[in-house]
C-alpha atoms as a PDB file:
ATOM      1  CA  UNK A   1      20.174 -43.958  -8.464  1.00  0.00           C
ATOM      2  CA  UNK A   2      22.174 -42.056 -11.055  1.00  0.00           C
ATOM      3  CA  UNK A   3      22.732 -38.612 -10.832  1.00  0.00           C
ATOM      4  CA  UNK A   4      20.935 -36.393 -13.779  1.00  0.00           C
ATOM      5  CA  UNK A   5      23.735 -35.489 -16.468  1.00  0.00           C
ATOM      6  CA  UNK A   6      23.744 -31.969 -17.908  1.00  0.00           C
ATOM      7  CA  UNK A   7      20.337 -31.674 -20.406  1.00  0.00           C
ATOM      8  CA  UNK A   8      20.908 -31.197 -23.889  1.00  0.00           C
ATOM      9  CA  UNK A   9      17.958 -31.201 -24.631  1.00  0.00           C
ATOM     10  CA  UNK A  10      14.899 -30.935 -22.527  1.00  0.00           C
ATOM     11  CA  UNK A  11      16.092 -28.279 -20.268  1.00  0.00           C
ATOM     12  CA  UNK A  12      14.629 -27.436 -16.859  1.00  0.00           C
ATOM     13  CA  UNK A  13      13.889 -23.854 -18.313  1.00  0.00           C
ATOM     14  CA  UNK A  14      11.481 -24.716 -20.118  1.00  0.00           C
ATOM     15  CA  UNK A  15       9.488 -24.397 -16.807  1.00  0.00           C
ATOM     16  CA  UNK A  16       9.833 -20.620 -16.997  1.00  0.00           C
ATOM     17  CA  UNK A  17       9.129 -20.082 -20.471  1.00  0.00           C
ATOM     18  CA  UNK A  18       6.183 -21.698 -20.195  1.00  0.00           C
ATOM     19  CA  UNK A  19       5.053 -19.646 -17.035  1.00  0.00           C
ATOM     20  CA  UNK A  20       6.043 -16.886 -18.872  1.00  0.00           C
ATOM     21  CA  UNK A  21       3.711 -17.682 -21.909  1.00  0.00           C
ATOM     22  CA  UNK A  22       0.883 -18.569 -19.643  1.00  0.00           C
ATOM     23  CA  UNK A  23       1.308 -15.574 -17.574  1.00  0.00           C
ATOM     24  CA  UNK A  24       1.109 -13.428 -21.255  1.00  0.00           C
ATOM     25  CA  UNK A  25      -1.559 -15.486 -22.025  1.00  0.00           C
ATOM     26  CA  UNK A  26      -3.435 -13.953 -18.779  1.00  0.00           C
ATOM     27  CA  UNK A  27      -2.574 -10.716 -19.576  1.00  0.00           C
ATOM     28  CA  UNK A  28      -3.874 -10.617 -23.099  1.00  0.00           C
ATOM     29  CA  UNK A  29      -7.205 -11.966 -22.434  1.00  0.00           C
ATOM     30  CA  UNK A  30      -7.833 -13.602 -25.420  1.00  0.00           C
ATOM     31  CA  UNK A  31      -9.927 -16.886 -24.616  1.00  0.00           C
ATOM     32  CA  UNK A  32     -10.413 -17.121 -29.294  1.00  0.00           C
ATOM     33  CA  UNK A  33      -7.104 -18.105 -29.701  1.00  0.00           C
ATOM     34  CA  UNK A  34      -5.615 -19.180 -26.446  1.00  0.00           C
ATOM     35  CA  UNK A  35      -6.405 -22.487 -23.840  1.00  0.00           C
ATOM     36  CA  UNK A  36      -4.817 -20.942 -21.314  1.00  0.00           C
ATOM     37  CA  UNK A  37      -6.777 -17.382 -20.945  1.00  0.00           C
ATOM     38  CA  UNK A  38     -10.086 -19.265 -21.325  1.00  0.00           C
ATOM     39  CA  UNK A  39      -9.558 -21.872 -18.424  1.00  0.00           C
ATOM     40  CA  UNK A  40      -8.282 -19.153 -16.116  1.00  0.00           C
ATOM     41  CA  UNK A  41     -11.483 -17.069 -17.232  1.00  0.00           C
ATOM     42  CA  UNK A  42     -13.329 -19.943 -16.318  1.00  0.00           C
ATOM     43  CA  UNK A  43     -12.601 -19.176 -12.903  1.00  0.00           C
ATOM     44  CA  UNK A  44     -10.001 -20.443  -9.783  1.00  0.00           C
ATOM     45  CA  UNK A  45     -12.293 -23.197  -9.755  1.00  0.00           C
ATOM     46  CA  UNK A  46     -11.876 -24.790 -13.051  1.00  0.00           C
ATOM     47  CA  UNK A  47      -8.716 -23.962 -12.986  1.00  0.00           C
ATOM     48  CA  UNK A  48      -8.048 -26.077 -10.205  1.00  0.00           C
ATOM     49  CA  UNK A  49     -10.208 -29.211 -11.206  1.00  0.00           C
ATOM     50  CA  UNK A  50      -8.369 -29.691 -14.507  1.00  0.00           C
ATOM     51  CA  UNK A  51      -5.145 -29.945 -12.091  1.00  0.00           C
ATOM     52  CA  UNK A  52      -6.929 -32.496 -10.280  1.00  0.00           C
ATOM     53  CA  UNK A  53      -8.482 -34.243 -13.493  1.00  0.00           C
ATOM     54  CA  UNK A  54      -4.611 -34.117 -14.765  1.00  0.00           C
ATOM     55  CA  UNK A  55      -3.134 -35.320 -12.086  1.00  0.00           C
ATOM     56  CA  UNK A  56      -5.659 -38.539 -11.986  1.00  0.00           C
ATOM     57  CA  UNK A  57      -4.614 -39.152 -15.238  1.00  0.00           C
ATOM     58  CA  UNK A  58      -1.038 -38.634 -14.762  1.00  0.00           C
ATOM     59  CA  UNK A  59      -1.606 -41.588 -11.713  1.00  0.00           C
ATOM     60  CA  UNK A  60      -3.655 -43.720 -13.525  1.00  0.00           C
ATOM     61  CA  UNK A  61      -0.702 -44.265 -16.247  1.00  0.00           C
ATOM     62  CA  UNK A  62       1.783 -44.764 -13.613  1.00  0.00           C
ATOM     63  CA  UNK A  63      -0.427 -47.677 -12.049  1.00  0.00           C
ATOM     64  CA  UNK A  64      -0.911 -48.957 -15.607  1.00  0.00           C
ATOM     65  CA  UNK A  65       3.210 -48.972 -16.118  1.00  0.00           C
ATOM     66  CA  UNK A  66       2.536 -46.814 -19.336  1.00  0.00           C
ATOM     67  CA  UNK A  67       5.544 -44.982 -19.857  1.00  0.00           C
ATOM     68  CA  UNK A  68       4.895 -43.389 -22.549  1.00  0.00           C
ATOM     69  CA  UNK A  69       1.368 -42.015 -21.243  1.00  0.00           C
ATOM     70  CA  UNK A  70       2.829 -41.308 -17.743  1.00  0.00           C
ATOM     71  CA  UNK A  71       5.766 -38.707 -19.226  1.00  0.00           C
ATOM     72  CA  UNK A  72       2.829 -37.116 -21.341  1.00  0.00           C
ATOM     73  CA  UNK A  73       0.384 -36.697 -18.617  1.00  0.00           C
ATOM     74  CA  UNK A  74       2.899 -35.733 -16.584  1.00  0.00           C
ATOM     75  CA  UNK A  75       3.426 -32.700 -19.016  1.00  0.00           C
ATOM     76  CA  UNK A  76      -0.178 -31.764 -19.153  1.00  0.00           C
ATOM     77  CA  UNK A  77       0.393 -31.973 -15.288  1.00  0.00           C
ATOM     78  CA  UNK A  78       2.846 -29.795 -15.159  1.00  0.00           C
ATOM     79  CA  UNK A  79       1.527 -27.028 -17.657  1.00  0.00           C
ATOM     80  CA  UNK A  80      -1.860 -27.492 -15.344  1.00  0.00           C
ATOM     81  CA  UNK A  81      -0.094 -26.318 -12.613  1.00  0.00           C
ATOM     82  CA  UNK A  82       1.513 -23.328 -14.121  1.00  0.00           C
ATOM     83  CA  UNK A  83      -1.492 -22.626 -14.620  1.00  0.00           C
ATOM     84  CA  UNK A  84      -2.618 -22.982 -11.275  1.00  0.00           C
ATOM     85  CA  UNK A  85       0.098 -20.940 -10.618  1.00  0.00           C
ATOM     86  CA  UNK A  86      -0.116 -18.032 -12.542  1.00  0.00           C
ATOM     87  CA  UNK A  87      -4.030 -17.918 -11.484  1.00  0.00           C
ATOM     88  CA  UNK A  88      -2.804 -17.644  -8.322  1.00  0.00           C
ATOM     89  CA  UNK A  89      -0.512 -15.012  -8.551  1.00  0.00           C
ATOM     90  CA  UNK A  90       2.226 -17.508  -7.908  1.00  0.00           C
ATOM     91  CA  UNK A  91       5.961 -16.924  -9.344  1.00  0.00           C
ATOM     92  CA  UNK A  92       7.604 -19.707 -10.083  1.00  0.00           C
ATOM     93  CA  UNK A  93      10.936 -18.676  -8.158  1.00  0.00           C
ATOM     94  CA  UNK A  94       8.690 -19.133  -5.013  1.00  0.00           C
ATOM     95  CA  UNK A  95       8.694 -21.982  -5.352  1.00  0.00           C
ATOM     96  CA  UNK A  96      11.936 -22.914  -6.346  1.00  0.00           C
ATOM     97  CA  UNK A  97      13.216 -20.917  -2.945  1.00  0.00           C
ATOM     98  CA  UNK A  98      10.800 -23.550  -0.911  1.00  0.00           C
ATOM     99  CA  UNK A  99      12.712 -26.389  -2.555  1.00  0.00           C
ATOM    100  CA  UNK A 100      15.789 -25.254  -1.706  1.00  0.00           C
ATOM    101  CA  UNK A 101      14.371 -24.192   2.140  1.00  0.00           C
ATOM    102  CA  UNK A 102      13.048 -28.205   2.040  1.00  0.00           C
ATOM    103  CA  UNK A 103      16.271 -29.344   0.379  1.00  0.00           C
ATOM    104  CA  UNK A 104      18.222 -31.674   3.025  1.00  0.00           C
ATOM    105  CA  UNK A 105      15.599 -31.844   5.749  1.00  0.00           C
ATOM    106  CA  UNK A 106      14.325 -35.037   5.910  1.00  0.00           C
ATOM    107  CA  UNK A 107      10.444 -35.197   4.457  1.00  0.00           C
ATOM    108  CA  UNK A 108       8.975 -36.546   7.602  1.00  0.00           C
ATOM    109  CA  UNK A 109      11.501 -33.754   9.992  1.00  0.00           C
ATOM    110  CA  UNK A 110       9.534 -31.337   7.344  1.00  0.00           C
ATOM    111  CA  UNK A 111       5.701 -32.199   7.893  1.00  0.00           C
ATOM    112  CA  UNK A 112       6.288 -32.655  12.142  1.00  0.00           C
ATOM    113  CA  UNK A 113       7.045 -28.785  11.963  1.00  0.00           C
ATOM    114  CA  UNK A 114       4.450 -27.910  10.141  1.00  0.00           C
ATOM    115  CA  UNK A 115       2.056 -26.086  12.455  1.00  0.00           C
ATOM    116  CA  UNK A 116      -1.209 -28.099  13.498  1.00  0.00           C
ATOM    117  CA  UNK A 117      -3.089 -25.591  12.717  1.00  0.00           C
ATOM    118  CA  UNK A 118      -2.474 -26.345   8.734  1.00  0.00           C
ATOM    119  CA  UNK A 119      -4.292 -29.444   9.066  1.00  0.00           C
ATOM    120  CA  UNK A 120      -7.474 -27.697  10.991  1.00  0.00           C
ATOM    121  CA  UNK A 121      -7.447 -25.082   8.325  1.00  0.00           C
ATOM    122  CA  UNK A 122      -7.555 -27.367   5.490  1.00  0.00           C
ATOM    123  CA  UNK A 123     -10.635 -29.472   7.088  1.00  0.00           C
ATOM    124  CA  UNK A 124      -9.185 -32.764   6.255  1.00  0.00           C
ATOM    125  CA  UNK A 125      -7.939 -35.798   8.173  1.00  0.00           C
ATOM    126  CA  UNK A 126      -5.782 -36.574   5.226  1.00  0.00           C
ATOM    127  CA  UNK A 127      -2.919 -34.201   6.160  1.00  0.00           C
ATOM    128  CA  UNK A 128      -0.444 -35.463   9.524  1.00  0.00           C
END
């Protein structure tokens, strides 16, 4: 794998200008002029399926081998979840500081510590 060279373009903060916009977004209210204040009026709910319906589309193109449609779904992806985040009350250094908590532990050393009591809390069998 090659290593990511310094952006010119297409840099990384993007991420928090855009949670900044949605988060003004929130704060102003206005669901006339802006997507973002009327799905978050819609409710956590909504909110949250239009992650999921993203993210299904954001799969579907990977499975197809559409690269074009997987880097623009991923986008709508990722401004869902901003989104999702700001809804939440989430900042997005939060979770940048859990990346860097995760960063060097091994992904399956990460899930065996997470308490069991995660997986009885989320009613699934899907988690480990």
């Amino acid at each position: 794998m090659q290593p990511l060279s310094v952006p010119t373009s297409g840099d990384i903060a993007v991420l928090t200008r855009l949670w900044e916009t949605i988060e003004a977004r929130r704060l102003s209210g206005d669901t006339t002029v802006s997507h973002s204040a009327r799905l978050m009026a819609r409710g956590t709910d909504k909110v949250a399926q239009k992650l999921g319906e993203e993210a299904v589309e954001c799969v579907i193109e990977a499975i197809q081998g559409n690269r074009r449609g997987t880097v623009m779904e991923s986008a709508d992806l990722v401004y869902h979840l901003l989104v999702l985040w700001v809804d939440a009350g989430i900042r997005p250094e939060e979770v940048w500081s859990e990346l860097e908590r995760r960063e060097g532990i091994s992904g399956i050393a990460e899930k065996a510590a997470r308490p069991k009591g995660i997986v009885r809390a989320a009613d699934t069998t899907k988690l480990p």
